[in-house]
Each structure stands twice: as C-alpha cells, then as structure tokens.
N, C-alpha and C. Protein backbone atom coordinates (compact mmCIF):
# COMPACT_ATOMS: atom_id res chain seq x y z
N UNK A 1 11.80 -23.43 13.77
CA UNK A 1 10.43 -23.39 13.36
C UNK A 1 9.74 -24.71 13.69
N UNK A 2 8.44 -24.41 13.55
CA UNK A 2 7.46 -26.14 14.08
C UNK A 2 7.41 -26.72 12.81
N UNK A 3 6.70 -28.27 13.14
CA UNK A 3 6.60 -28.77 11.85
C UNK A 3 5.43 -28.38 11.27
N UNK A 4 4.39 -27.73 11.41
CA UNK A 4 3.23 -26.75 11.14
C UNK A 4 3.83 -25.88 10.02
N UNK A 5 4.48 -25.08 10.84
CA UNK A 5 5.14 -24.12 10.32
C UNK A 5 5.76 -24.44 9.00
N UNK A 6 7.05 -25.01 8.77
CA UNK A 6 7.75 -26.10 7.88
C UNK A 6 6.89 -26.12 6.64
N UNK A 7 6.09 -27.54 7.03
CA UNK A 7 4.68 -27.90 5.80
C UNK A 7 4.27 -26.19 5.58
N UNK A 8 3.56 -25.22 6.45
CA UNK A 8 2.79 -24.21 5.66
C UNK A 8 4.11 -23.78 4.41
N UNK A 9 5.25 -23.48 5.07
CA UNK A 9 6.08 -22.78 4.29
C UNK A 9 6.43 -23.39 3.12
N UNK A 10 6.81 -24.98 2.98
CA UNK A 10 6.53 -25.40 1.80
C UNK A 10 5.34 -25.65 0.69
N UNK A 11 4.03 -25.40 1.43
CA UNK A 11 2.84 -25.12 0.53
C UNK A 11 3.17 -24.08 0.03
N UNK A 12 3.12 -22.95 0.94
CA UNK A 12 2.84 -21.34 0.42
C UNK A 12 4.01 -21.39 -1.37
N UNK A 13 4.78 -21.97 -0.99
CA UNK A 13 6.03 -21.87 -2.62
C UNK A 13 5.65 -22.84 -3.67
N UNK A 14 4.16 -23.46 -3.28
CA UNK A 14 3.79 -24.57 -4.45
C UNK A 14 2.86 -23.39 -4.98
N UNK A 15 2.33 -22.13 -4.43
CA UNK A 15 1.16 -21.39 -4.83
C UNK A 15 1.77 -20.68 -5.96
N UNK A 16 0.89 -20.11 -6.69
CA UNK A 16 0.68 -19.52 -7.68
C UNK A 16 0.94 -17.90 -7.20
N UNK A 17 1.53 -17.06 -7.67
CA UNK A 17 1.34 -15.62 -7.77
C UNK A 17 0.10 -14.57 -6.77
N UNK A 18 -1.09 -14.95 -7.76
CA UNK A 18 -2.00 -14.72 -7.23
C UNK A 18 -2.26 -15.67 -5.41
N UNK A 19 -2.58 -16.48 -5.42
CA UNK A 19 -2.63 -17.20 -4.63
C UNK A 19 -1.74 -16.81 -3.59
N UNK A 20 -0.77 -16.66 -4.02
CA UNK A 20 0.57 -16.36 -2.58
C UNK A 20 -0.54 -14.39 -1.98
N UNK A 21 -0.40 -14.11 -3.07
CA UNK A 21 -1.31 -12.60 -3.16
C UNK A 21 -2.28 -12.58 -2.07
N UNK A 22 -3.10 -13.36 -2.45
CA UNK A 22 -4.25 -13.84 -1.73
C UNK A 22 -4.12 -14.19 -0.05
N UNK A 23 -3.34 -14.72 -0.41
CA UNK A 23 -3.02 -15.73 1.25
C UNK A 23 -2.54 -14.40 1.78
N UNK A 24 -1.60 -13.78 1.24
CA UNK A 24 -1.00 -12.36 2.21
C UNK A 24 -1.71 -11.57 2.92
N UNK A 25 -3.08 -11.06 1.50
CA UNK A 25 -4.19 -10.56 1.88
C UNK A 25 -4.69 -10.85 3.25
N UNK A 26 -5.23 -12.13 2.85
CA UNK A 26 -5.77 -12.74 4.59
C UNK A 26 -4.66 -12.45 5.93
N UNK A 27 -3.49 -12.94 5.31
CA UNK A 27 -2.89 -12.71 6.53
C UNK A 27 -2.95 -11.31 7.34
N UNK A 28 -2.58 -10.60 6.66
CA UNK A 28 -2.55 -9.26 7.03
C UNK A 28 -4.31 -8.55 8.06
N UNK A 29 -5.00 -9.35 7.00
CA UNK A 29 -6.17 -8.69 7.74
C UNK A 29 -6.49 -9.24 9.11
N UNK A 30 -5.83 -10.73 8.97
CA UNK A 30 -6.35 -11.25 10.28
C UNK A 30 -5.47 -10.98 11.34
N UNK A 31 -4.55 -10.27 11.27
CA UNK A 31 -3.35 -9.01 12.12
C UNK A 31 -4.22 -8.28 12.42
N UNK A 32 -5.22 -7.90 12.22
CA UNK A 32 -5.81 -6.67 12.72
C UNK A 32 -6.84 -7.15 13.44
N UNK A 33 -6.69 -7.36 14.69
CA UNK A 33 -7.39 -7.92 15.91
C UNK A 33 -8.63 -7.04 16.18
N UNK A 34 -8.72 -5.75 15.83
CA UNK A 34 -9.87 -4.68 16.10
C UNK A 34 -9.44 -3.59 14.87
N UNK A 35 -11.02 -3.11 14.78
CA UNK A 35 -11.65 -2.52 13.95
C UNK A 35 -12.56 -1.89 14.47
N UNK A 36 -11.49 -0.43 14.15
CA UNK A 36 -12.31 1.21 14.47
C UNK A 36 -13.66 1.28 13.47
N UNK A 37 -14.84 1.13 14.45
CA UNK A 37 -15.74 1.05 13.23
C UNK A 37 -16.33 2.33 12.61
N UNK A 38 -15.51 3.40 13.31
CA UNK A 38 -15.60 4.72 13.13
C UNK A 38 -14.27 5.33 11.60
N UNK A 39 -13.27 3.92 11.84
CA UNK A 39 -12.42 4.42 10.52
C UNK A 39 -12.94 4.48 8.98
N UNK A 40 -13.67 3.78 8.68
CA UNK A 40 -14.49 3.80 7.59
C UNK A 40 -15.01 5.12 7.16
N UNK A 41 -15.81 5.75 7.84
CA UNK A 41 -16.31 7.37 7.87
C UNK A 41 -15.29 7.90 7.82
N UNK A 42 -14.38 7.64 8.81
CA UNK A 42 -13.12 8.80 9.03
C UNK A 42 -12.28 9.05 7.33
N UNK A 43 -12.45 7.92 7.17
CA UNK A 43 -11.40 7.62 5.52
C UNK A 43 -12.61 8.68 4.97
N UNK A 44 -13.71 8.29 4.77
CA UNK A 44 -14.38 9.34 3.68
C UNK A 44 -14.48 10.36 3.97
N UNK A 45 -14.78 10.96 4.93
CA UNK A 45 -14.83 12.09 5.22
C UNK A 45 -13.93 12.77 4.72
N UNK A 46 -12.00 12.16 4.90
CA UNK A 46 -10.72 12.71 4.53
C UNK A 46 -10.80 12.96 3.00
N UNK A 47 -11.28 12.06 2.25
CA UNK A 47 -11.19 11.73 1.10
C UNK A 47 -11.89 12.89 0.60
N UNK A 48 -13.16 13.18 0.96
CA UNK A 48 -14.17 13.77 0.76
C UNK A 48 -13.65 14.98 0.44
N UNK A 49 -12.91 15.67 2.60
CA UNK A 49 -12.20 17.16 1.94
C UNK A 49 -10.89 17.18 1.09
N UNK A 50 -10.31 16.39 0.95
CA UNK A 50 -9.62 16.14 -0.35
C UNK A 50 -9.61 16.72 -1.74
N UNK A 51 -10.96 16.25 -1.78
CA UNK A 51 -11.45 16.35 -3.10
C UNK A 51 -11.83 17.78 -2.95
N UNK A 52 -13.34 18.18 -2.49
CA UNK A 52 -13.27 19.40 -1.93
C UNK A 52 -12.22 20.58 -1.97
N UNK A 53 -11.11 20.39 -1.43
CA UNK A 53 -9.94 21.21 -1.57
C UNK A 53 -9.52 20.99 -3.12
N UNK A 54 -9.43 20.13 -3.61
CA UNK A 54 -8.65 20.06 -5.18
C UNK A 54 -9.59 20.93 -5.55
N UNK A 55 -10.99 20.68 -5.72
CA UNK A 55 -12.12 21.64 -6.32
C UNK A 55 -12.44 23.11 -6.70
N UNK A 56 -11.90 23.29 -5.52
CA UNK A 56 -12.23 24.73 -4.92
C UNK A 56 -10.98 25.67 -5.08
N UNK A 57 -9.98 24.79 -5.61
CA UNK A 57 -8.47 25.42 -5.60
C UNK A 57 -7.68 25.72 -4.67
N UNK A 58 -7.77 25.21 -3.16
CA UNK A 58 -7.12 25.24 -2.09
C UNK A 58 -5.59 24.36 -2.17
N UNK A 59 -6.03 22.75 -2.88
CA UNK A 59 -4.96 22.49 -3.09
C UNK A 59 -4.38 22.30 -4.56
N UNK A 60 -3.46 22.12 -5.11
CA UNK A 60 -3.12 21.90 -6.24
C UNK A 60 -2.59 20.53 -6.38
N UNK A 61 -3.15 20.18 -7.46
CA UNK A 61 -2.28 18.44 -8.33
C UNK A 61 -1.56 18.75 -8.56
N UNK A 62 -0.73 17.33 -8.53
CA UNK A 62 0.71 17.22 -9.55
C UNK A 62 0.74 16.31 -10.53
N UNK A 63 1.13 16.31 -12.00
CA UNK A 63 0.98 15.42 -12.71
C UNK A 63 1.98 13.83 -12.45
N UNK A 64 1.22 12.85 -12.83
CA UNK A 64 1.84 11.67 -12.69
C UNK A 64 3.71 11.51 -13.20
N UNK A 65 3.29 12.29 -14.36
CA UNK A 65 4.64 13.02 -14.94
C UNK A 65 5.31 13.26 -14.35
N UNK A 66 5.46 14.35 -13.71
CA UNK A 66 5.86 15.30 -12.95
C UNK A 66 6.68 14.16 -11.83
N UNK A 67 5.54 13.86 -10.93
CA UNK A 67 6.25 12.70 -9.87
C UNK A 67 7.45 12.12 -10.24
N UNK A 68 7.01 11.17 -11.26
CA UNK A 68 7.76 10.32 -12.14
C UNK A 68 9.28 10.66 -12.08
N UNK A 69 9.26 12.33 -12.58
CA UNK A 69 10.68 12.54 -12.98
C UNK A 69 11.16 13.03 -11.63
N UNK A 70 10.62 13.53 -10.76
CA UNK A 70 11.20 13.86 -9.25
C UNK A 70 11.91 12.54 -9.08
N UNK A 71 11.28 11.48 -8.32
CA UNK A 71 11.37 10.54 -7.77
C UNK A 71 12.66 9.68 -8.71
N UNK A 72 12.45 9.92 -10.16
CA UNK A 72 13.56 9.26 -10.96
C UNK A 72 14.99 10.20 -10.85
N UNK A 73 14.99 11.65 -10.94
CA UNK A 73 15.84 12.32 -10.90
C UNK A 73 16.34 11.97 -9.22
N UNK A 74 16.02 12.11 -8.47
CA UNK A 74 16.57 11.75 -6.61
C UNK A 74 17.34 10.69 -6.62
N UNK A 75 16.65 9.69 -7.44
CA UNK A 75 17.52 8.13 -7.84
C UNK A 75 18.13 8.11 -8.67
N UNK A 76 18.16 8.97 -9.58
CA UNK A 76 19.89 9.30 -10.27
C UNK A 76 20.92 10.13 -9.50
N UNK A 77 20.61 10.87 -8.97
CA UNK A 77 21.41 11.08 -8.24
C UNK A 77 22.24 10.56 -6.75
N UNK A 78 21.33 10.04 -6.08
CA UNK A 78 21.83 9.06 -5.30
C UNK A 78 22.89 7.77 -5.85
N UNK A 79 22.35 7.55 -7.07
CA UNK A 79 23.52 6.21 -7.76
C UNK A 79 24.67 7.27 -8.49
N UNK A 80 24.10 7.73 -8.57
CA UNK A 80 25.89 8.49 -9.18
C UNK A 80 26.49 9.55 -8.47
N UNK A 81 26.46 9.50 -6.94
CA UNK A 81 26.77 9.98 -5.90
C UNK A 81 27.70 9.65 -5.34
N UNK A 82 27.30 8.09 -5.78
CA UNK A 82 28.27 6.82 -4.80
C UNK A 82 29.40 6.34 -4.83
C-alpha cells in the first residue's frame, strides 16, 4: 500500500461509527462514474406498479413474521445439518 493510503487507513479507525458510515456512503457513490438519468423514473415507475399490483390483488404480501420464521427456520436447519 502507499503512504496515502496507510495515513487514510489509520484515520478511517480514529472515526466514529457514524462517520466511518458516512465516509462509505461517499465512497460508494463516487464508484458510480455515470448516472442513468432515466433510473430515477425507472425506480418509480417499478415502485409505482408494485404498489398498483398489491392494490388491485395481483400480488400478495407476506408478513414480516412470516419472513422472519422462513429465513430463521433455513438457518436452523443448515446448523444442525452439519
């Protein structure tokens, strides 16, 4: 690694929680070299028939519940598989 590098990496572990949070934030966004300025619409639009479909009864919810115990039951079983 550079000595740039080095110093950032020992700042970033003086930060705070949030702060480390924060900095990620940025990082990540400034990874994204271009911006579909058409994705914005595209997201709502999706969102939109989403909703739409829940509405209308095309699709059906699942309770948070529900998830919960899927996702917990898969992971009991996987650990006592092993």
């Amino acid at each position: 690694m550079t000595k740039i590098m080095n110093r950032v990496l020992e700042d970033v572990q003086a930060l705070s929680t949030n702060e480390k949070n924060d900095l990620m934030k940025f990082l990540i966004a400034s990874m994204d070299e271009t911006h579909d300025s058409d994705s914005d619409q595209q997201w709502a639009n999706l969102a939109k028939q989403r909703y739409e479909d829940i509405e209308s009864g095309k699709a059906q919810t699942v309770s948070w519940e529900h998830i919960k115990q899927r996702v917990l039951s898969k992971h009991e079983a996987v650990i006592f598989s092993s």
